[in-house]
N, C-alpha and C. Protein backbone atom coordinates (compact mmCIF):
# COMPACT_ATOMS: atom_id res chain seq x y z
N UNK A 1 23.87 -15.22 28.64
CA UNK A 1 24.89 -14.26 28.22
C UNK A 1 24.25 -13.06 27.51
N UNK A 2 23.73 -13.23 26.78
CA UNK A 2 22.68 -12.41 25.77
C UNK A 2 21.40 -11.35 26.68
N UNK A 3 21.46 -12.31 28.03
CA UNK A 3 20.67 -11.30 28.93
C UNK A 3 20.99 -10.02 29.77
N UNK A 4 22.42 -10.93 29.93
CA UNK A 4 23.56 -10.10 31.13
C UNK A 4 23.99 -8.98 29.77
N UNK A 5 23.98 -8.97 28.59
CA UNK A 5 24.65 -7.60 27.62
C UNK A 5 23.58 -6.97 27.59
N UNK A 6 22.40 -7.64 27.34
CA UNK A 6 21.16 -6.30 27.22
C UNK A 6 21.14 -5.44 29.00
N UNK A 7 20.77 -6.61 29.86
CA UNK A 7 20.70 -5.77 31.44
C UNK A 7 22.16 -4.47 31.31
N UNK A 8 23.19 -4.99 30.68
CA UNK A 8 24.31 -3.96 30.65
C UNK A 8 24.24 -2.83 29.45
N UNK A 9 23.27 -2.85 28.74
CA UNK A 9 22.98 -1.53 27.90
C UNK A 9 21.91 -0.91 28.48
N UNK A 10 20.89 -1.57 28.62
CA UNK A 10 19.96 -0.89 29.45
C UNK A 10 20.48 0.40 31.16
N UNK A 11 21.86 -0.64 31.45
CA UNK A 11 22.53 0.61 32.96
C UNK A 11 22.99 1.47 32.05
N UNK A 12 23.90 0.85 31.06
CA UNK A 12 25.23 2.02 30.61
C UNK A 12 23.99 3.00 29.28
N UNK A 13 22.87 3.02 29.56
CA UNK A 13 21.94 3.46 27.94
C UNK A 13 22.09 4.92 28.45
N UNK A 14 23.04 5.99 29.48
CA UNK A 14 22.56 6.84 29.39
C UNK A 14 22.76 8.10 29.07
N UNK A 15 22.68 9.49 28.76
CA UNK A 15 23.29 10.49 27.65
C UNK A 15 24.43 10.94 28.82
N UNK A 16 25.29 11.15 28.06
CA UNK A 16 26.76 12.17 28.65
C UNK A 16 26.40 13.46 28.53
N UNK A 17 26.62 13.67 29.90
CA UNK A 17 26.32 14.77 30.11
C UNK A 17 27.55 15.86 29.92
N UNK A 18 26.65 17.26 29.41
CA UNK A 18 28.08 17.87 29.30
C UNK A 18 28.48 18.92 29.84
N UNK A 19 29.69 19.45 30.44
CA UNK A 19 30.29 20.56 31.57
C UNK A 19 29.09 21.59 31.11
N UNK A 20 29.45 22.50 32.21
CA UNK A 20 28.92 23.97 32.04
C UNK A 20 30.35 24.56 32.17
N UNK A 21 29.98 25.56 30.89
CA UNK A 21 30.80 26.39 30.69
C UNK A 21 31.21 27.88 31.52
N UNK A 22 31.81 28.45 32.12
CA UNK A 22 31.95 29.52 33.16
C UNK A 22 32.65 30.88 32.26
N UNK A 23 31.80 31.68 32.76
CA UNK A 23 32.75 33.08 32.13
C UNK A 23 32.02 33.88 33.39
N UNK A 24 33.38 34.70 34.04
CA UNK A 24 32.81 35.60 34.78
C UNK A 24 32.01 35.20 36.12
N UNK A 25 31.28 35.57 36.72
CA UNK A 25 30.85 34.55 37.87
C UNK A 25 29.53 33.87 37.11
N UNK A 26 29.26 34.08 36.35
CA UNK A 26 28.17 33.16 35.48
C UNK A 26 28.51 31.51 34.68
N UNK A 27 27.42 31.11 35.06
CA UNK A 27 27.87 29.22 34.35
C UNK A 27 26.71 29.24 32.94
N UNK A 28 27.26 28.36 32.20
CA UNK A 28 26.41 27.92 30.86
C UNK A 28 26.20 26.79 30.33
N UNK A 29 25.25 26.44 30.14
CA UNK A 29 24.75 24.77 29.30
C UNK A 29 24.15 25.64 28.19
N UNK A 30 24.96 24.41 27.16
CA UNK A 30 24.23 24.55 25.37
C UNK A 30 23.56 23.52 25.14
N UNK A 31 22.43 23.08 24.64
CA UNK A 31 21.67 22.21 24.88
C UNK A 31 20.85 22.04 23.38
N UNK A 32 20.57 21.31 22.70
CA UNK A 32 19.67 21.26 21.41
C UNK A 32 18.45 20.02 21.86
N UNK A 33 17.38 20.58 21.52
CA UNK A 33 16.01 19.99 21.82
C UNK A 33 15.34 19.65 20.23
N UNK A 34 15.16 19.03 20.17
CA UNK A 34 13.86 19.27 18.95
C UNK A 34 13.21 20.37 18.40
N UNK A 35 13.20 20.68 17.07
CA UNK A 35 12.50 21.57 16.65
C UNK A 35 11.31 21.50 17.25
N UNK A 36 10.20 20.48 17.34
CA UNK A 36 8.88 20.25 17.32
C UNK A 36 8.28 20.74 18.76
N UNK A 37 9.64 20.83 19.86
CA UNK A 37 9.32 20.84 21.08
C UNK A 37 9.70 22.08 21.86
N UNK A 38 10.41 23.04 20.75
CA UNK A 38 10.78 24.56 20.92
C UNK A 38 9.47 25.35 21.18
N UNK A 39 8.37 25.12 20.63
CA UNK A 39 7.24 26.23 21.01
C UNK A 39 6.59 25.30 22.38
N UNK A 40 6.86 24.18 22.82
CA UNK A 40 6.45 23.40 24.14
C UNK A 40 7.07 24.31 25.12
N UNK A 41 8.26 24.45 24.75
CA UNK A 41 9.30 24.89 25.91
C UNK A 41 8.97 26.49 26.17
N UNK A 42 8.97 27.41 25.41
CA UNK A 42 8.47 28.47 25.14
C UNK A 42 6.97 28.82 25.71
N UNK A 43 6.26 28.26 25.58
CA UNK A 43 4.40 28.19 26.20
C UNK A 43 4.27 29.27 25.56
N UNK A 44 2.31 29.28 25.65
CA UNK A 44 2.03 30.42 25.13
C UNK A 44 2.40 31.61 25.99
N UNK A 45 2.62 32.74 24.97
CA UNK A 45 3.15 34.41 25.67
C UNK A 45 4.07 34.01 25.89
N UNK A 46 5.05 33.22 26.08
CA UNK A 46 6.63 32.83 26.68
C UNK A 46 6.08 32.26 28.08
N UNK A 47 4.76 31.95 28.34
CA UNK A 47 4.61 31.80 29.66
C UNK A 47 5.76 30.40 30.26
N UNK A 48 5.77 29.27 29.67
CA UNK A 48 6.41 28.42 29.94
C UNK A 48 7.86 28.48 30.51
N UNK A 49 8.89 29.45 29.45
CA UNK A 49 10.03 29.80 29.62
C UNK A 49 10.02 30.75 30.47
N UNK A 50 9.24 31.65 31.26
CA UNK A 50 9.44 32.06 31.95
C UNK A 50 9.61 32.02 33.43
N UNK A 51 8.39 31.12 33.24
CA UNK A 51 8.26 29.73 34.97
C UNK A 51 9.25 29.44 35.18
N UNK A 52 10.16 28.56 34.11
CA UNK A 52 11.29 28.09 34.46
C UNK A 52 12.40 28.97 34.83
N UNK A 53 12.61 29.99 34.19
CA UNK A 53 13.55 31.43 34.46
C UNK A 53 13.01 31.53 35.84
N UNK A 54 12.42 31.55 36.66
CA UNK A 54 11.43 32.38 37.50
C UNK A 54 11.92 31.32 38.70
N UNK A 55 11.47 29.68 38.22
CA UNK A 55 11.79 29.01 39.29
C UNK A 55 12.71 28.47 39.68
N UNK A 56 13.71 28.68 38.29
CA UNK A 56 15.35 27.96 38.41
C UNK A 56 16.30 29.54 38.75
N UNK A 57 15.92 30.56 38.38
CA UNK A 57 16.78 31.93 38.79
C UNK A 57 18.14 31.73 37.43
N UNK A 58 17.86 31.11 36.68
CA UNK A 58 18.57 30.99 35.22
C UNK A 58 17.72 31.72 34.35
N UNK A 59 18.85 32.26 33.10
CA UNK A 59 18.11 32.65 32.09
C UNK A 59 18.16 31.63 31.17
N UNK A 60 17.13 31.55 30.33
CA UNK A 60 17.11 30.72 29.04
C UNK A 60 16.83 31.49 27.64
N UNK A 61 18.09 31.23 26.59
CA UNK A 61 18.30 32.09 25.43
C UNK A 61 17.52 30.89 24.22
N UNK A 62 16.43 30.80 23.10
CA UNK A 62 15.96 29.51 22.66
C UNK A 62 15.89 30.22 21.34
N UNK A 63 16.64 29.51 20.49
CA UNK A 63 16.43 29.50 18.94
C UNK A 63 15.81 29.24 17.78
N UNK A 64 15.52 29.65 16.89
CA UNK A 64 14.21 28.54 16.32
C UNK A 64 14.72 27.39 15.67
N UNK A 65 16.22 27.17 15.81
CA UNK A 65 16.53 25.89 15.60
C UNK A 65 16.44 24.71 16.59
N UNK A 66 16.52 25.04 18.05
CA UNK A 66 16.25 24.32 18.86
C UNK A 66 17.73 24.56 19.68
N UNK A 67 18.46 25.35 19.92
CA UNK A 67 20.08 25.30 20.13
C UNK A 67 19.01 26.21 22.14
N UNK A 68 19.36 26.27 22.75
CA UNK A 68 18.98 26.67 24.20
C UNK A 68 20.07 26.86 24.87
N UNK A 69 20.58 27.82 25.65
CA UNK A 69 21.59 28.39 26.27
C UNK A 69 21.06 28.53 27.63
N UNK A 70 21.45 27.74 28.81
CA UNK A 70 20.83 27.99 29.79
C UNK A 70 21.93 29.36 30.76
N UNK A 71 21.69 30.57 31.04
CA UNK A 71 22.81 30.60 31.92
C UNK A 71 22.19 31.58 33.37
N UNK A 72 23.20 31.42 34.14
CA UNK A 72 23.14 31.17 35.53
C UNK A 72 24.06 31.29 36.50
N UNK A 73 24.05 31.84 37.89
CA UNK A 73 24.88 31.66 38.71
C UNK A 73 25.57 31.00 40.11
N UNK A 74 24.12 30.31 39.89
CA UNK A 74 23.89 28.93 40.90
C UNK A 74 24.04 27.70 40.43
N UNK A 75 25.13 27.07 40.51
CA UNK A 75 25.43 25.81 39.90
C UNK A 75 24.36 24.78 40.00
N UNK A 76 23.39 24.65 41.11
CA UNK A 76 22.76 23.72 41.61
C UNK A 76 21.53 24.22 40.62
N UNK A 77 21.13 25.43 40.56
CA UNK A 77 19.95 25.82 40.08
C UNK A 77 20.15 25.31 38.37
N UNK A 78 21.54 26.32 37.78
CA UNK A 78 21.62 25.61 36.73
C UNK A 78 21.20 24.06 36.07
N UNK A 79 21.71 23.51 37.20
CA UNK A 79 21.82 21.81 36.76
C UNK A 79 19.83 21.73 36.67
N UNK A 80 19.48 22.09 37.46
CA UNK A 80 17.87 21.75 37.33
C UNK A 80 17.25 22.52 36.18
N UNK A 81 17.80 23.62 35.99
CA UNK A 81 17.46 24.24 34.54
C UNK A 81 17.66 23.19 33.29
N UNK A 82 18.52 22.83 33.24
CA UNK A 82 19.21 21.85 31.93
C UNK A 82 18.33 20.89 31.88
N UNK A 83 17.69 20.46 33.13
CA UNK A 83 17.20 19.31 33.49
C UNK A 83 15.70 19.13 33.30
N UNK A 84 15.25 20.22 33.33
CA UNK A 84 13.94 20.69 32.62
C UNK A 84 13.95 20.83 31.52
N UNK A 85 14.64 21.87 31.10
CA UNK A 85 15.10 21.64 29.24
C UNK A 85 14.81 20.42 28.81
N UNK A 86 15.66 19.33 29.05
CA UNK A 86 15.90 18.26 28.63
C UNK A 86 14.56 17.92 28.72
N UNK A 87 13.86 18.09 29.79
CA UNK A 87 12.60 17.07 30.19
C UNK A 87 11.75 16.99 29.21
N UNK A 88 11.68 18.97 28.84
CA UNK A 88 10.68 19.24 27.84
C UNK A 88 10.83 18.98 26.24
N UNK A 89 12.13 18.34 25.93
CA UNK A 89 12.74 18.38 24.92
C UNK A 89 12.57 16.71 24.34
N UNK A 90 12.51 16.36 25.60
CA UNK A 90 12.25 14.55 25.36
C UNK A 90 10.85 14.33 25.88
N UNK A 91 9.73 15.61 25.46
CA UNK A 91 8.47 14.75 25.45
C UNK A 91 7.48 15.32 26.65
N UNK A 92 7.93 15.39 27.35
CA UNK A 92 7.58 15.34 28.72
C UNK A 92 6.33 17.19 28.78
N UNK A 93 5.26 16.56 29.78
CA UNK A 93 5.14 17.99 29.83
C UNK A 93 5.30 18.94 30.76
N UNK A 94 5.79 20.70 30.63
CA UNK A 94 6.01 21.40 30.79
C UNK A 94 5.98 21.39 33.04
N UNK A 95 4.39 20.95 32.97
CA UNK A 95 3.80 21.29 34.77
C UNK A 95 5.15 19.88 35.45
N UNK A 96 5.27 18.90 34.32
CA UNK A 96 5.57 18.10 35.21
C UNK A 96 7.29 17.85 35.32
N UNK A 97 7.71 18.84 34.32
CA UNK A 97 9.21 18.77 34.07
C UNK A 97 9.51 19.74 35.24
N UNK A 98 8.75 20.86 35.82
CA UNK A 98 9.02 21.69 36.99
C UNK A 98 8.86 20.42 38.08
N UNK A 99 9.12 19.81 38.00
CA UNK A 99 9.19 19.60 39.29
C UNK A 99 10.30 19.37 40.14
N UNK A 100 11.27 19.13 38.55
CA UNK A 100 12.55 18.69 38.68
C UNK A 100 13.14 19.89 39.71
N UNK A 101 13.07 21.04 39.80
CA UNK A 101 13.22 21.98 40.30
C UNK A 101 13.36 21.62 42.28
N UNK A 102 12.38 20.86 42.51
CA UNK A 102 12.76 20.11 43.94
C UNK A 102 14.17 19.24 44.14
N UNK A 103 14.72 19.66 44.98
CA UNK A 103 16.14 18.56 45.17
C UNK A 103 16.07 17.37 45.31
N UNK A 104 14.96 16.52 45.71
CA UNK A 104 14.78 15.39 45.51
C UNK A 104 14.05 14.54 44.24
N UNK A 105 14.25 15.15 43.41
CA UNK A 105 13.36 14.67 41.95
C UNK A 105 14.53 14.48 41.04
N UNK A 106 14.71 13.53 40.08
CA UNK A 106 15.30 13.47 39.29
C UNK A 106 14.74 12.62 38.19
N UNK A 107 15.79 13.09 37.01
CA UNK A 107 15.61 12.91 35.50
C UNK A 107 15.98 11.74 35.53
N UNK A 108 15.60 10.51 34.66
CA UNK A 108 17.06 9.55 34.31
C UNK A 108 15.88 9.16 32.61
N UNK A 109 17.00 8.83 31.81
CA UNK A 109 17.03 7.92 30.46
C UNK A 109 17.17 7.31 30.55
N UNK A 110 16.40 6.13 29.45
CA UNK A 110 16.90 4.56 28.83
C UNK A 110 16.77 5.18 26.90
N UNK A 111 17.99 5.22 26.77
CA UNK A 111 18.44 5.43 25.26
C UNK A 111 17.74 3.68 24.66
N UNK A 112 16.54 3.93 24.01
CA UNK A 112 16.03 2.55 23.44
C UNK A 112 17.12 2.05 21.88
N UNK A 113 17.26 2.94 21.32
CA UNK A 113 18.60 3.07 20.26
C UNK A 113 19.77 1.90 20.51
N UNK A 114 19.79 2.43 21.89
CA UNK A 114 21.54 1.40 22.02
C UNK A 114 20.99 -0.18 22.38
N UNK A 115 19.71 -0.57 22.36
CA UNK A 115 19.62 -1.95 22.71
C UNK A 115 18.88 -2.41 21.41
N UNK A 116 18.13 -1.72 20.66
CA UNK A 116 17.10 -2.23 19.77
C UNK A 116 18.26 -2.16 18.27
N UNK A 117 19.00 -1.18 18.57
CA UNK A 117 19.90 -1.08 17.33
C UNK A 117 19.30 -0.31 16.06
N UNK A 118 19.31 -0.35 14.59
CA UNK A 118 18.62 0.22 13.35
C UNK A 118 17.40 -0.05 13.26
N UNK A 119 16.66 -1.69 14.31
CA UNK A 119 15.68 -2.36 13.44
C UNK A 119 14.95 -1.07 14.57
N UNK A 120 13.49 -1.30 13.32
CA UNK A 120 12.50 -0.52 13.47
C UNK A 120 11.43 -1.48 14.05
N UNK A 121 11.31 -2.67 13.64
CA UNK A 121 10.24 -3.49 14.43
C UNK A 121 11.00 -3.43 15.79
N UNK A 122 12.22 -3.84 16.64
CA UNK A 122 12.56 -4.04 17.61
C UNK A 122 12.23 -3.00 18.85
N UNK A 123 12.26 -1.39 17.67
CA UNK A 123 12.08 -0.55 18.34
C UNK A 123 10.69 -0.13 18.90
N UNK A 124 9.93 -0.75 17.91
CA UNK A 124 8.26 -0.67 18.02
C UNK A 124 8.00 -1.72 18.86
N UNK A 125 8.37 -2.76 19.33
CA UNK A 125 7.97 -3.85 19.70
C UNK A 125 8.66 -3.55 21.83
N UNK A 126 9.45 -2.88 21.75
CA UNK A 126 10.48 -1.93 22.84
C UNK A 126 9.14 -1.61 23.38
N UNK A 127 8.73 -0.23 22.51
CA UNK A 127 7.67 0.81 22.86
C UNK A 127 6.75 -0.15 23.30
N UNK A 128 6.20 -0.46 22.43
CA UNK A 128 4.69 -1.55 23.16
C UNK A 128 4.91 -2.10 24.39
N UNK A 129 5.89 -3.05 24.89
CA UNK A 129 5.88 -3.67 26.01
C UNK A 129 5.98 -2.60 26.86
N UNK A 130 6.66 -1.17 27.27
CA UNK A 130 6.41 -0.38 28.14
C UNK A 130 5.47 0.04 28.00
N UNK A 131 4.55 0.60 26.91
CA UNK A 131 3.41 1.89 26.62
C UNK A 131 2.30 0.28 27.12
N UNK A 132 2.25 -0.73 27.23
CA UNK A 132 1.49 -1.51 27.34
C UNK A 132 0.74 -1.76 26.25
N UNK A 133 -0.96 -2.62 26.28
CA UNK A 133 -2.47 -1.80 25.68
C UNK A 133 -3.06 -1.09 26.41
N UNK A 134 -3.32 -0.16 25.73
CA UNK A 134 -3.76 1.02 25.61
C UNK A 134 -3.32 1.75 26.98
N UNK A 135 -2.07 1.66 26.95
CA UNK A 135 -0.83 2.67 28.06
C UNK A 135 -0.95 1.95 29.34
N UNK A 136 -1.70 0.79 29.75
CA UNK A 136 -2.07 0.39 31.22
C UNK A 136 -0.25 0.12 31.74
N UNK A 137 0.19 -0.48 30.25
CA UNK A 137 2.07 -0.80 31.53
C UNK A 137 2.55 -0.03 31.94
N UNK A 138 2.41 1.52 31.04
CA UNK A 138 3.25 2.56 31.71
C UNK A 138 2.82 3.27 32.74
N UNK A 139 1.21 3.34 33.06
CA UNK A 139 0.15 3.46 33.80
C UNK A 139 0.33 2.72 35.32
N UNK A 140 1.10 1.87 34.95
CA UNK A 140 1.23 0.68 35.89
C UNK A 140 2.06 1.33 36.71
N UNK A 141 3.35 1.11 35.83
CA UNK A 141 4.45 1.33 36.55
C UNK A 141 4.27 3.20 36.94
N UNK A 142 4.11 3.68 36.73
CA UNK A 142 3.80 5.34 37.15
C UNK A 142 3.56 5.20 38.16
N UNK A 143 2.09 3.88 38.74
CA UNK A 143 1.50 4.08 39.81
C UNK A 143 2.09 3.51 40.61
N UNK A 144 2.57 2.06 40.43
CA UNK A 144 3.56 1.99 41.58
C UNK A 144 5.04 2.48 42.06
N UNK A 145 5.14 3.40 41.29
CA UNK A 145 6.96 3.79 41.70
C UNK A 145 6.73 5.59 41.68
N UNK A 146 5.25 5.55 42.03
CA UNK A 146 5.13 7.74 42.06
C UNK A 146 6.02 8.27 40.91
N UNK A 147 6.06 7.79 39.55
CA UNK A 147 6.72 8.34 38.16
C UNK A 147 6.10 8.73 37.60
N UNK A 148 6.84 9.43 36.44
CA UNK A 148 5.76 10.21 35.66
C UNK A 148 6.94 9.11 34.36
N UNK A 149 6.29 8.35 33.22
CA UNK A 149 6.87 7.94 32.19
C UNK A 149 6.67 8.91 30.87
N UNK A 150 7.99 9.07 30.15
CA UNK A 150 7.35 9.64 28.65
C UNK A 150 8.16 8.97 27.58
N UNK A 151 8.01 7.84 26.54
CA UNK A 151 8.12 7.39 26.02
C UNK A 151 8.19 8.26 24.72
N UNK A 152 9.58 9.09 24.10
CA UNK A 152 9.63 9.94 22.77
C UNK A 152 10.49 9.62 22.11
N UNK A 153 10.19 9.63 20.31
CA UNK A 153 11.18 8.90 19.84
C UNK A 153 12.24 7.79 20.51
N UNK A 154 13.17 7.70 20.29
CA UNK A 154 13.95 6.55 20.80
C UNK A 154 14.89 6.49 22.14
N UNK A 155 13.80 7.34 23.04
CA UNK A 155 14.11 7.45 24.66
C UNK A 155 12.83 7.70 25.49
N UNK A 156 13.31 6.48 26.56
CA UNK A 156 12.09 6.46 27.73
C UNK A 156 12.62 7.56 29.03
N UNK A 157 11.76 8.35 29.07
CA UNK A 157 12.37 9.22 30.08
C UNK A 157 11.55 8.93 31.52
N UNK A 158 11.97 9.42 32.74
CA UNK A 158 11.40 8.76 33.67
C UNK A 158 11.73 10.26 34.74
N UNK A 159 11.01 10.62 35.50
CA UNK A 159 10.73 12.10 36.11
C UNK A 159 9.99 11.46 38.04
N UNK A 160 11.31 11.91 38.59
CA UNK A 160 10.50 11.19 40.05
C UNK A 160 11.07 11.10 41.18
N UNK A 161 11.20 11.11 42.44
CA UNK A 161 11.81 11.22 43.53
C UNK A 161 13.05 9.85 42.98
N UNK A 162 14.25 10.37 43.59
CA UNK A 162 15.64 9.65 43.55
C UNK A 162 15.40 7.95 43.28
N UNK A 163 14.80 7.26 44.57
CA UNK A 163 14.76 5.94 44.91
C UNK A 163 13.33 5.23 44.07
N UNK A 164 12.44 6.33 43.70
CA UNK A 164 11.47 5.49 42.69
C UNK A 164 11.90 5.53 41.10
N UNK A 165 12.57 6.18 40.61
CA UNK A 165 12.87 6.26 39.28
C UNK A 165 13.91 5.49 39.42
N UNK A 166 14.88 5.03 39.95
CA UNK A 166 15.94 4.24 40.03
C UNK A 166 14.97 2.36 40.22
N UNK A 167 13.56 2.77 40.74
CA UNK A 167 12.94 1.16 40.60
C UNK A 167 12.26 1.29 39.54
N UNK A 168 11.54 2.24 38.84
CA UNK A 168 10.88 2.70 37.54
C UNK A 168 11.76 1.91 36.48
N UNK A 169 13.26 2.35 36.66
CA UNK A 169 14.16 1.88 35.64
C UNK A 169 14.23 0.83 35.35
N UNK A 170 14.66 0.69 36.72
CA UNK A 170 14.91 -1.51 36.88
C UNK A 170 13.66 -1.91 35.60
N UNK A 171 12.05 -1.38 36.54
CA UNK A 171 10.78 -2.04 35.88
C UNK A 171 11.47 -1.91 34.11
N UNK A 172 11.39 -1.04 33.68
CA UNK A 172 11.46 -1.00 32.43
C UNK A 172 12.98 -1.82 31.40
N UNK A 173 13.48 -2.12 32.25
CA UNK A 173 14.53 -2.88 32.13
C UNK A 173 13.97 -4.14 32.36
N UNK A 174 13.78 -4.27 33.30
CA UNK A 174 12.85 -5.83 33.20
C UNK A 174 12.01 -6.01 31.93
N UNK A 175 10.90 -5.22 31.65
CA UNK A 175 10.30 -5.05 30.26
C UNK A 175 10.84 -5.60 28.88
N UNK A 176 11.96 -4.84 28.77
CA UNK A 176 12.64 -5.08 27.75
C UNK A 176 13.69 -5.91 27.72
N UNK A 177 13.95 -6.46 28.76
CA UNK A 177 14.37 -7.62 28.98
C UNK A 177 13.70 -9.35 28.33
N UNK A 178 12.40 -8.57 28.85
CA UNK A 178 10.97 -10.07 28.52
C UNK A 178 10.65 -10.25 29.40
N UNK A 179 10.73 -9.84 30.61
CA UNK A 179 9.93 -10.28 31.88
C UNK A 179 8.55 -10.15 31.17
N UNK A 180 7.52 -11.38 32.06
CA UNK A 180 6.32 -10.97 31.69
C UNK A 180 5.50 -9.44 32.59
N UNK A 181 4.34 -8.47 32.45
CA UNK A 181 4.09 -7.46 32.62
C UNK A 181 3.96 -8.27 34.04
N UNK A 182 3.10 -9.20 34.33
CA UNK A 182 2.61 -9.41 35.29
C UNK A 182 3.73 -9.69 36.68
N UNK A 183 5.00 -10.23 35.77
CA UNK A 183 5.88 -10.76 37.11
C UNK A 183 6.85 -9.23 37.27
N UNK A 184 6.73 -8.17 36.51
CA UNK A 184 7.01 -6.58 36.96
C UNK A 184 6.63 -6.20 37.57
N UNK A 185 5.46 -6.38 37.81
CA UNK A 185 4.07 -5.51 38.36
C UNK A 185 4.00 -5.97 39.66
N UNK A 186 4.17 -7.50 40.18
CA UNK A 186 4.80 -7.96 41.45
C UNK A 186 5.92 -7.79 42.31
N UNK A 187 7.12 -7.63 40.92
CA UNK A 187 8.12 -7.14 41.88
C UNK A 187 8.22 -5.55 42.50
N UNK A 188 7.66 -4.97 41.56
CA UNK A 188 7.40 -3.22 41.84
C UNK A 188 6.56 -3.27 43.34
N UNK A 189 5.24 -4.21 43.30
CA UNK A 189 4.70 -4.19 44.86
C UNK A 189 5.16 -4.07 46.01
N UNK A 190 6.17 -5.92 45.62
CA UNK A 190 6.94 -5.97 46.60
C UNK A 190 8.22 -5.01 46.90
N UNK A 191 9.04 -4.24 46.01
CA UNK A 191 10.13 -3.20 46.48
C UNK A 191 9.26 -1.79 47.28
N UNK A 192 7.71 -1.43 46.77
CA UNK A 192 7.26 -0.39 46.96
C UNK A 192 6.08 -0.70 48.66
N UNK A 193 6.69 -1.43 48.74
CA UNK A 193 6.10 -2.18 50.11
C UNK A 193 7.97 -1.93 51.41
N UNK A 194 8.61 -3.05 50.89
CA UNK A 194 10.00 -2.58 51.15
C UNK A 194 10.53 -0.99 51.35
N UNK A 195 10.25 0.06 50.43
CA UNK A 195 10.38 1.05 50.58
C UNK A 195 9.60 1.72 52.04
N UNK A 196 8.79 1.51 51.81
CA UNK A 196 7.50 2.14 52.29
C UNK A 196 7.34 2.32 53.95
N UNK A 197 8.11 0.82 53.88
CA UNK A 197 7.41 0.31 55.50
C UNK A 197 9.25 -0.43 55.74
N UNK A 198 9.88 -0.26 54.90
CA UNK A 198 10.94 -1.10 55.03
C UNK A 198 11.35 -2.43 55.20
């Protein structure tokens, strides 16, 4: 019982997303990132924020509080703007949050918060079983499911074509579940074999 509620925070762990706002033929996302990760997003010279302006055809307005205004007139482009934001905001870096920018790449979260709860060992003990020793689990799973993992504060973010981040997840759900690394690392073979060759 206790397994089937965690497997069910781990699906439902993930952020609500919120409308874009429309004025005029233009759309808008308000978005707050981390202070720490505002000059990430920015790059040096603005180079960073500008790539993204450049490759999403959105503008991005960034505060030194961390508040980001994405706006735009391509709904589709928008959504990949936000989606980079986010990427860079939860950790991730800059070359590899563009990628989201391809229609087949996507973002997904595991909010570690909603399963570990206040405790701080639970949450440290979370991190370890994905980050592995010395990073080989997340290393692992990267390599077999073509992901990119970023483990920040109290969210695992996961960056990757549709059908491997959706098995990335599972893996890390298994993780924190208690699967052992080793019986993850088998099933990832076998789905990435399945995929592959069908």
């Amino acid at each position: 019982m206790e397994e089937k509620e965690q497997k069910d925070k781990v699906s439902s762990s993930v952020e609500a997303e919120p409308e874009p706002e429309m004025t005029g033929d233009e759309f808008s996302y308000d978005l707050k990132i981390p202070e720490e990760r505002i000059a990430v997003l920015i790059g040096t010279k603005g180079e960073t924020k500008r790539l993204i302006e450049e490759q999403s055809g959105c503008e991005l307005d960034i505060s030194k509080e961390g508040d980001v205004m994405i706006i735009g007139n391509d709904g589709l482009k928008l959504f990949a703007a936000r989606e980079i934001v986010k990427a860079i905001g939860r950790g991730f870096n800059p070359d590899i949050a563009l990628l989201l920018t391809k229609p087949d790449y996507n973002l997904e979260f595991i909010e570690l918060k909603d399963i570990a709860g206040k405790s701080k060992n639970t949450m440290l003990r979370l991190k370890g079983r994905i980050i592995g020793k010395g990073g080989k689990s997340r290393e692992e799973i990267e390599h077999l499911t073509n992901t990119y993992i970023c483990i920040y504060g109290k969210t695992v973010g996961i960056i990757g074509e549709v059908a491997w981040t959706a098995l990335a997840r599972q893996a890390v759900g298994m993780l924190i579940d208690g699967s052992m690394h080793r019986t993850v690392y088998k099933f990832l073979e076998r789905k990435k074999k399945e995929i592959m060759f069908g």
